[in-house]
PDB file of N, CA and C in Angstrom:
ATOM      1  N   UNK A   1      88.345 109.056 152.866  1.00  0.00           N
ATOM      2  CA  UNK A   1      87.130 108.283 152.754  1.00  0.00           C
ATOM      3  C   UNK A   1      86.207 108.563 153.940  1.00  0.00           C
ATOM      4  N   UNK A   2      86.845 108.374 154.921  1.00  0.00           N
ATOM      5  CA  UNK A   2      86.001 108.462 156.056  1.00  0.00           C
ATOM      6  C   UNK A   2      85.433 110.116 156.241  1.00  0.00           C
ATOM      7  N   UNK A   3      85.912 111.083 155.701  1.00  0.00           N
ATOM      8  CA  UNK A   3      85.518 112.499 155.581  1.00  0.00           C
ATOM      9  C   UNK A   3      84.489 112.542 154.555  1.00  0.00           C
ATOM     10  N   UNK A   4      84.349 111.923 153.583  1.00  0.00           N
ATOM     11  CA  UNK A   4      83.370 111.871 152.544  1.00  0.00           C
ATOM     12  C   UNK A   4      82.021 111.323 152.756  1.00  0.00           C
ATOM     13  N   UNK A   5      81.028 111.997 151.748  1.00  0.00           N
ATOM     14  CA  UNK A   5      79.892 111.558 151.718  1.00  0.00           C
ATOM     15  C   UNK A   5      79.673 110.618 150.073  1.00  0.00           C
ATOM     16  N   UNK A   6      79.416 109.261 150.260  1.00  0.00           N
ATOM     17  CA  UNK A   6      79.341 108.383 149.176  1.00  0.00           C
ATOM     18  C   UNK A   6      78.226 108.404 148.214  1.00  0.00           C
ATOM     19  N   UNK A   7      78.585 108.525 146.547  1.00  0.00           N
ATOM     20  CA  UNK A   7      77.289 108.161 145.799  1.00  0.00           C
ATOM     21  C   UNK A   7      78.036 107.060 145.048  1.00  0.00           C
ATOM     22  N   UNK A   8      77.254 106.598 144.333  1.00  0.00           N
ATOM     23  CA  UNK A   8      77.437 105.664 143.369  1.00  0.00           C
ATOM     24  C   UNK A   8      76.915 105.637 141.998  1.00  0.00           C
ATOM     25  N   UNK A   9      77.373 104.900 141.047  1.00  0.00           N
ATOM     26  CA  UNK A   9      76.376 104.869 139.885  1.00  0.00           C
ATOM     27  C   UNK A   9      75.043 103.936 140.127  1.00  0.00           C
ATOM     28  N   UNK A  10      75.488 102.899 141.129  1.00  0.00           N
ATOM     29  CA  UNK A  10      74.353 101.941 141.184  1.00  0.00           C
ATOM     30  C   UNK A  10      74.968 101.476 143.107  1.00  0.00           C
ATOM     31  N   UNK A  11      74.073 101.741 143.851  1.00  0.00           N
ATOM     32  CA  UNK A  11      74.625 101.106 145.341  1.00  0.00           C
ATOM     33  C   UNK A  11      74.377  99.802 145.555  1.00  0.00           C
ATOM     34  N   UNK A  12      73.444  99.397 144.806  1.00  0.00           N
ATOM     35  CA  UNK A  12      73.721  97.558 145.793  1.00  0.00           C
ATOM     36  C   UNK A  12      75.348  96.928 145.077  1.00  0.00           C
ATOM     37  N   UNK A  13      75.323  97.622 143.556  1.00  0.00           N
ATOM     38  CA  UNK A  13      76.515  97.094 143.454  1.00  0.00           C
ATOM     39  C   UNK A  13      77.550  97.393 144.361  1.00  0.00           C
ATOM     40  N   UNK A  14      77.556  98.510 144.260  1.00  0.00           N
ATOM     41  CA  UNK A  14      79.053  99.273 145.558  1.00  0.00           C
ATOM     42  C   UNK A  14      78.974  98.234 146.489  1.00  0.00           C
ATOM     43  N   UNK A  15      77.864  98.349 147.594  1.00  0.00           N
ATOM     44  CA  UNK A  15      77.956  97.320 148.732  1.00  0.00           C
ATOM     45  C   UNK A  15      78.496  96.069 148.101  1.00  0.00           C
ATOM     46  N   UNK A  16      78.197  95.130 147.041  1.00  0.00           N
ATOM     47  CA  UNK A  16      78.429  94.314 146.943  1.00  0.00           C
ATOM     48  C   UNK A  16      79.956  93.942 146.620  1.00  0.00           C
ATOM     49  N   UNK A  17      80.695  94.819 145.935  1.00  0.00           N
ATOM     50  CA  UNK A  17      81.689  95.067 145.017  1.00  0.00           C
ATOM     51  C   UNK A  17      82.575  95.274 144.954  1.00  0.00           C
ATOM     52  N   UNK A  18      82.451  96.806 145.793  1.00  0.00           N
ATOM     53  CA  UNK A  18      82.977  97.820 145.506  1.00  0.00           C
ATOM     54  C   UNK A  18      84.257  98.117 146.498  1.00  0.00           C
ATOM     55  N   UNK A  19      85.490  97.603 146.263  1.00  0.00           N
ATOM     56  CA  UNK A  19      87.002  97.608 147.432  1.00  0.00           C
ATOM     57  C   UNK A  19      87.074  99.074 148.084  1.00  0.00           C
ATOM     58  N   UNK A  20      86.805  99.680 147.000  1.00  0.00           N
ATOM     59  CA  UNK A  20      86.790 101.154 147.408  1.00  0.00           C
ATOM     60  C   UNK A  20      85.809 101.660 148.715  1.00  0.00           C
ATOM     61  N   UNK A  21      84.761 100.922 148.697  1.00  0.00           N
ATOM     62  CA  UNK A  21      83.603 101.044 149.848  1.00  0.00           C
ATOM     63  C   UNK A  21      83.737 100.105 151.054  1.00  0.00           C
ATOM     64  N   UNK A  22      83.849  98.560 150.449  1.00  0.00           N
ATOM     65  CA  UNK A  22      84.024  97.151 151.421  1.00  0.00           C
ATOM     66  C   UNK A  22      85.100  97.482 152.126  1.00  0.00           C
ATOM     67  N   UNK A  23      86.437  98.141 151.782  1.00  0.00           N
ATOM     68  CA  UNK A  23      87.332  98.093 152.716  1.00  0.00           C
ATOM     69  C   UNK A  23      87.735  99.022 153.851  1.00  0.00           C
ATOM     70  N   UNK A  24      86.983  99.985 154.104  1.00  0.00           N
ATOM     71  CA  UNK A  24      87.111 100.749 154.572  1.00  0.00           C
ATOM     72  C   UNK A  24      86.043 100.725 155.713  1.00  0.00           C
ATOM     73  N   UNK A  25      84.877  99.995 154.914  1.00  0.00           N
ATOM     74  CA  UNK A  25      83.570  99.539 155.822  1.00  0.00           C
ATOM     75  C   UNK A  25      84.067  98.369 156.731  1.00  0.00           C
ATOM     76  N   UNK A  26      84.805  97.634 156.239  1.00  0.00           N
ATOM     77  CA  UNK A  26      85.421  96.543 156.968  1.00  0.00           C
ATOM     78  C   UNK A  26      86.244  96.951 158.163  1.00  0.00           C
ATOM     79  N   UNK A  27      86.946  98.021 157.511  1.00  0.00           N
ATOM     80  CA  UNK A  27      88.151  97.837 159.146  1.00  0.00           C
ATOM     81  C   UNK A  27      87.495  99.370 159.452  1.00  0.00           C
ATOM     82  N   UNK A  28      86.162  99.676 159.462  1.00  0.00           N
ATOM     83  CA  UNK A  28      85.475 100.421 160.757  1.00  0.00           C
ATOM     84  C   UNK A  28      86.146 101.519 160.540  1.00  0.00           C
ATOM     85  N   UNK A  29      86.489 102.338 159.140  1.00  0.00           N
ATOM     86  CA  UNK A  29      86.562 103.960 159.108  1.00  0.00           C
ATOM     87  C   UNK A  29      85.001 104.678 158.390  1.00  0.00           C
ATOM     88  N   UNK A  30      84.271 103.818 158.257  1.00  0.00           N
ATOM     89  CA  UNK A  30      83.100 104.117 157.844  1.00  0.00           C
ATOM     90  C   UNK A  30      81.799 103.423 157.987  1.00  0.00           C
ATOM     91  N   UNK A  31      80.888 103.781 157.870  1.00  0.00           N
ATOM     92  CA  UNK A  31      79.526 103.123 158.242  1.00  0.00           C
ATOM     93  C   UNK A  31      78.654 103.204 156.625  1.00  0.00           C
ATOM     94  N   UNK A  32      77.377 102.430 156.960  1.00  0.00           N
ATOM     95  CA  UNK A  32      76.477 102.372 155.527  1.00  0.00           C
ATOM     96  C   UNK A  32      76.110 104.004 155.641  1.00  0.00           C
ATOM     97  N   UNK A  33      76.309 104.406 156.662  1.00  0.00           N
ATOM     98  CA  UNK A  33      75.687 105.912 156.547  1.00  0.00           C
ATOM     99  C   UNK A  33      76.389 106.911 155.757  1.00  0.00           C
ATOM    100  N   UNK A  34      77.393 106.276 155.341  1.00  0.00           N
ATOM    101  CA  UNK A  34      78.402 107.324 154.499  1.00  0.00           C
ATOM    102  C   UNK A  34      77.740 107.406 153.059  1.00  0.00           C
ATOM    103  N   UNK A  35      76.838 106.561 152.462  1.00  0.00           N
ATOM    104  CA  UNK A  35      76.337 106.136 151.741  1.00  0.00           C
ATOM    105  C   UNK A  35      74.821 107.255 151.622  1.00  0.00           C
ATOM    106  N   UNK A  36      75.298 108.306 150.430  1.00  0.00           N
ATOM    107  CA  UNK A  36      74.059 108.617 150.338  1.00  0.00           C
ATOM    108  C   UNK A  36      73.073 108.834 149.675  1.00  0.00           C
ATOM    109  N   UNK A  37      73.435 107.732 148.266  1.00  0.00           N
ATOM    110  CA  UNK A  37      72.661 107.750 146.908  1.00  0.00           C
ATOM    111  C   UNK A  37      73.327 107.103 145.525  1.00  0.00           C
ATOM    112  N   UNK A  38      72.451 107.124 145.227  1.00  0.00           N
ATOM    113  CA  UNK A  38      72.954 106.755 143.224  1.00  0.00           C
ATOM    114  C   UNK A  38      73.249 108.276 142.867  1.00  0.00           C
ATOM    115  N   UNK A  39      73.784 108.268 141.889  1.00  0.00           N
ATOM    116  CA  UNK A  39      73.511 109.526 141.231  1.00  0.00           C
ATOM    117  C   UNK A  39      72.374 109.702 140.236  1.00  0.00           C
ATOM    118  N   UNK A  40      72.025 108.206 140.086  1.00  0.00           N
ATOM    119  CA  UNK A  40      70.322 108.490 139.761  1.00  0.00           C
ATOM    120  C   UNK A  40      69.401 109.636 140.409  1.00  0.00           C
ATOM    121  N   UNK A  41      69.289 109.107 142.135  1.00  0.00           N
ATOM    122  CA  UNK A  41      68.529 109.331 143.006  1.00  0.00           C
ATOM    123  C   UNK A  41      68.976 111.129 143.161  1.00  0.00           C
ATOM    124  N   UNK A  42      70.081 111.199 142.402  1.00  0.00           N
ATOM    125  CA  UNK A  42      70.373 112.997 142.636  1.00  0.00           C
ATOM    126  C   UNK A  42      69.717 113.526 141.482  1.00  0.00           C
ATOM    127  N   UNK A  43      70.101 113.254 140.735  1.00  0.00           N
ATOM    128  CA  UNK A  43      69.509 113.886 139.581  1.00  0.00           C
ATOM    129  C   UNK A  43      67.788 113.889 139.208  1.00  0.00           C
ATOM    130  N   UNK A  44      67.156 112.963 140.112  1.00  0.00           N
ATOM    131  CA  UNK A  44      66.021 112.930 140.243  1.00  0.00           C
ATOM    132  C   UNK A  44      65.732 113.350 141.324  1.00  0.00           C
ATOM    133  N   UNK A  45      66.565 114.059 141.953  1.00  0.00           N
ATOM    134  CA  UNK A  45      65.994 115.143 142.986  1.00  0.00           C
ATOM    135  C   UNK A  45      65.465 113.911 144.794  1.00  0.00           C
ATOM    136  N   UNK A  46      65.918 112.587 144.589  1.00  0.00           N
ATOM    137  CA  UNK A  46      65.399 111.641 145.654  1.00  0.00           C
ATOM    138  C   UNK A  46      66.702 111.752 146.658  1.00  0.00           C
ATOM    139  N   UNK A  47      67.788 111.861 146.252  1.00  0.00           N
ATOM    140  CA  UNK A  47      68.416 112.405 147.027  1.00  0.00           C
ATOM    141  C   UNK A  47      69.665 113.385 146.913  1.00  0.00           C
ATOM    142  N   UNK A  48      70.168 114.071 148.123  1.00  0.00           N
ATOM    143  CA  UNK A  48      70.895 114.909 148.128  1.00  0.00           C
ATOM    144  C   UNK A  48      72.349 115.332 147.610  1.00  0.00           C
ATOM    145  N   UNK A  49      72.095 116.617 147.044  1.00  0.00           N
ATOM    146  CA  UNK A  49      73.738 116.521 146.170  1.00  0.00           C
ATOM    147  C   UNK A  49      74.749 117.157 147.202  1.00  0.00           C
ATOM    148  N   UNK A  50      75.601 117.705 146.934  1.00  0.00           N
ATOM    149  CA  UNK A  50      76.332 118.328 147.513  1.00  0.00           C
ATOM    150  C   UNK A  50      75.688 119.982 148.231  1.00  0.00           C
ATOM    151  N   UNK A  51      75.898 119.969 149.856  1.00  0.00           N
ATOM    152  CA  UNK A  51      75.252 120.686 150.120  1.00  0.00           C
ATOM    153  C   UNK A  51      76.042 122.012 150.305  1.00  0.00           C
ATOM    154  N   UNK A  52      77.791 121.945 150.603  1.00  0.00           N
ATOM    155  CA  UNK A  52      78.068 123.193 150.471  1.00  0.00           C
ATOM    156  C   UNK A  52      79.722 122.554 149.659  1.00  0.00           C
ATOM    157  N   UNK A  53      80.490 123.959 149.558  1.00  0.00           N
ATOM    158  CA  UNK A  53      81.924 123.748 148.938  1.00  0.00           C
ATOM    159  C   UNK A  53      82.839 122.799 150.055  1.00  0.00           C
ATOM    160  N   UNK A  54      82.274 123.283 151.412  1.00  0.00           N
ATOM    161  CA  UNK A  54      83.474 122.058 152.515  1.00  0.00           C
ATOM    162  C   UNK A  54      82.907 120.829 152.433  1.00  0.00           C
ATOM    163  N   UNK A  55      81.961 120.161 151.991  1.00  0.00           N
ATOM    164  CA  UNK A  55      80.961 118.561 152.323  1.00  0.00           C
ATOM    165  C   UNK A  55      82.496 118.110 151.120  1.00  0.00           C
ATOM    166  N   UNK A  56      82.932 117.095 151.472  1.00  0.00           N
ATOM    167  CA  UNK A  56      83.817 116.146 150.171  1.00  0.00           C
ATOM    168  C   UNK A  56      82.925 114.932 149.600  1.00  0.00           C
ATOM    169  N   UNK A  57      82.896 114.777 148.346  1.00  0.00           N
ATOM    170  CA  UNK A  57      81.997 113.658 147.847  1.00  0.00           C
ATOM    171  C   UNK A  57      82.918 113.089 147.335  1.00  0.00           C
ATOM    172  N   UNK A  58      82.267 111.630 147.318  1.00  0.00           N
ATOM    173  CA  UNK A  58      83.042 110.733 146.016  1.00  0.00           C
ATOM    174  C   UNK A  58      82.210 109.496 145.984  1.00  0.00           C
ATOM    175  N   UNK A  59      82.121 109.927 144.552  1.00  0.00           N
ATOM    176  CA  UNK A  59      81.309 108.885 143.519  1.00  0.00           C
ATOM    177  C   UNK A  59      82.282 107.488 143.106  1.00  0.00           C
ATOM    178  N   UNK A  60      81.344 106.638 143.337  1.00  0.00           N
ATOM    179  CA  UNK A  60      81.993 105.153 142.993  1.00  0.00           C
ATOM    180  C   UNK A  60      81.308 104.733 141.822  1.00  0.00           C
ATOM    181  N   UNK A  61      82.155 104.421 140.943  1.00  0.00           N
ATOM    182  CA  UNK A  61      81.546 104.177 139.667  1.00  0.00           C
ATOM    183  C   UNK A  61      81.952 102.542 139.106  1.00  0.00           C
ATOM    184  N   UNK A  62      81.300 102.115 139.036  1.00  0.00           N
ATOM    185  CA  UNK A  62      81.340 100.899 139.119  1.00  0.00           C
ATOM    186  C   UNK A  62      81.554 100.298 137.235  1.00  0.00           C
ATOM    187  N   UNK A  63      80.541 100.767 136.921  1.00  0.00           N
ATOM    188  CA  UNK A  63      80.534 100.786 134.921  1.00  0.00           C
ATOM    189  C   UNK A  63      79.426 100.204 134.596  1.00  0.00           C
ATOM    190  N   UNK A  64      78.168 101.006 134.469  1.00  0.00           N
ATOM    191  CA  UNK A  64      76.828  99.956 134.243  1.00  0.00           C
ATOM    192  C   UNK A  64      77.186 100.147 132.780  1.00  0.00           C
ATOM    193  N   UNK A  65      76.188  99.653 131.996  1.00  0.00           N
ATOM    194  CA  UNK A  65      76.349  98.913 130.616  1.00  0.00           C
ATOM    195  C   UNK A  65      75.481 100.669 130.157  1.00  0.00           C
ATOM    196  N   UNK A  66      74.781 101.011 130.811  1.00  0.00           N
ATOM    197  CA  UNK A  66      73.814 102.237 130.359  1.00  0.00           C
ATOM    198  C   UNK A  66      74.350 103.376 130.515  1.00  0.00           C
ATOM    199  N   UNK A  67      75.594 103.287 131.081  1.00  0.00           N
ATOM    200  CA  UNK A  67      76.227 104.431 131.064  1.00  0.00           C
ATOM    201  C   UNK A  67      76.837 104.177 129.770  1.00  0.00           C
ATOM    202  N   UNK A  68      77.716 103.398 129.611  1.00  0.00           N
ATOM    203  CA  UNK A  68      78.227 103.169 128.315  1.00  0.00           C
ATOM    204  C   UNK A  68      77.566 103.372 127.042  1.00  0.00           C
ATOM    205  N   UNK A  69      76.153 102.832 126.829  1.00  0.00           N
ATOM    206  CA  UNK A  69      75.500 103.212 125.657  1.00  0.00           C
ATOM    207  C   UNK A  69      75.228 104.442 126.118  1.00  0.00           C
ATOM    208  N   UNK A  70      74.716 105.280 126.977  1.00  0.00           N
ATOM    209  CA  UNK A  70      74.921 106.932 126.356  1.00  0.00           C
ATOM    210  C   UNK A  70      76.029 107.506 126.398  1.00  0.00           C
ATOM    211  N   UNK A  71      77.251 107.306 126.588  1.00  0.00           N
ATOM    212  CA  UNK A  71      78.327 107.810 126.327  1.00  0.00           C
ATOM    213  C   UNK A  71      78.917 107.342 124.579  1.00  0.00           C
ATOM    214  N   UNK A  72      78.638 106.126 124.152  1.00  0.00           N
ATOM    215  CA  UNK A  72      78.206 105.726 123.030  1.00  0.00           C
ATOM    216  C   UNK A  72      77.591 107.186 122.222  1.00  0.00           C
ATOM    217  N   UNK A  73      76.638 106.849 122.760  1.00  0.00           N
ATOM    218  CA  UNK A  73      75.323 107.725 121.600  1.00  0.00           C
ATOM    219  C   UNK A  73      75.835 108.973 121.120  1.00  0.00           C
ATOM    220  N   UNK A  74      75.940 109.402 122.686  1.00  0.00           N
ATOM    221  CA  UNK A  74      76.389 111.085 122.489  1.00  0.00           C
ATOM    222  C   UNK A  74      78.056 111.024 121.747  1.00  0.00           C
ATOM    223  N   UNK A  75      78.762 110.525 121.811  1.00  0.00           N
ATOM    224  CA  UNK A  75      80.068 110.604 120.510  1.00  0.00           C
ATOM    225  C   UNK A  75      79.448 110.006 119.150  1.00  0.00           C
ATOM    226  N   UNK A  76      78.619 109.593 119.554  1.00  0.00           N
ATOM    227  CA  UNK A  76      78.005 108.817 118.077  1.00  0.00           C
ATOM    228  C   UNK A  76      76.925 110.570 117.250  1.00  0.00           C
ATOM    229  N   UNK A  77      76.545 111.315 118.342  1.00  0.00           N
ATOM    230  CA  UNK A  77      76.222 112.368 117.918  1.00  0.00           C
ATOM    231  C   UNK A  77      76.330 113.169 117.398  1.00  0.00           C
ATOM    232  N   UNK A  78      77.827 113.868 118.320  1.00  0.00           N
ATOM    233  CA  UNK A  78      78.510 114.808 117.786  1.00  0.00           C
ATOM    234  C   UNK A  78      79.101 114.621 116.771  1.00  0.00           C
ATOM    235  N   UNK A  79      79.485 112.988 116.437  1.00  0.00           N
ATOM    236  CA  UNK A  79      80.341 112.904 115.382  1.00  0.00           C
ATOM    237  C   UNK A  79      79.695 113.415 114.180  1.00  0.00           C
ATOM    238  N   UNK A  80      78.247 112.898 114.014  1.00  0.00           N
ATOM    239  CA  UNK A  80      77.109 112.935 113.123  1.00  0.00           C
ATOM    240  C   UNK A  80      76.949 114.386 112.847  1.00  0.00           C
ATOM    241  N   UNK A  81      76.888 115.196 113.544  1.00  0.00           N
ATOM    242  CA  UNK A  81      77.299 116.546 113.839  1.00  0.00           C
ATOM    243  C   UNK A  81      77.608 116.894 112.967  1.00  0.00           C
ATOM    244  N   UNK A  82      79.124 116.662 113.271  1.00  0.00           N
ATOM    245  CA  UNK A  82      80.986 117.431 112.837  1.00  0.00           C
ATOM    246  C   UNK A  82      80.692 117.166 111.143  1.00  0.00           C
ATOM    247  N   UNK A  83      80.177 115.864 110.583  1.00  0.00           N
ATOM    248  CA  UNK A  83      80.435 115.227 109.319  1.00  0.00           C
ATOM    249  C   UNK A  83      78.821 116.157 108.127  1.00  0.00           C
ATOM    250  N   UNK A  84      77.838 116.562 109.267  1.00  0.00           N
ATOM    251  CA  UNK A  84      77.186 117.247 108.512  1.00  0.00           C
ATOM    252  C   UNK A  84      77.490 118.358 107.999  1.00  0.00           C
TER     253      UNK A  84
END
């Protein structure tokens, strides 16, 4: 953890939430600075992805409801797909 650079699906949740983040922030192997985006904010180019093969990431995924409906959709797709 403390070698990693943090994203999230959503960060106020993480801060709020997230054991995987709070506990480690708690007993002082990490700072908010480990913290360096949504994966919104990557994919919209606001912030930074992975900058080389040695940087370690890890995404905290918490489970927004909008991830779920497009993970929904898209099996709801392909299925629509397969049956045409």
């Amino acid at each position: 953890m403390a070698a990693s650079r943090l994203y999230a699906d959503q960060v106020a949740a993480m801060k709020a939430e997230s054991g995987e983040y709070l506990t480690p922030l708690k007993e002082g192997m990490i700072t908010e600075e480990h913290i360096v985006g949504s994966i919104g904010q990557v994919v919209n180019g606001d912030a930074p992805g992975r900058g080389s093969d040695e940087e370690i990431t890890l995404f905290v995924a918490l489970g927004l409801a909008v991830e779920d409906i497009a993970c929904a959709k898209y099996a709801f797709l392909r299925v629509k797909e397969s049956v045409s």
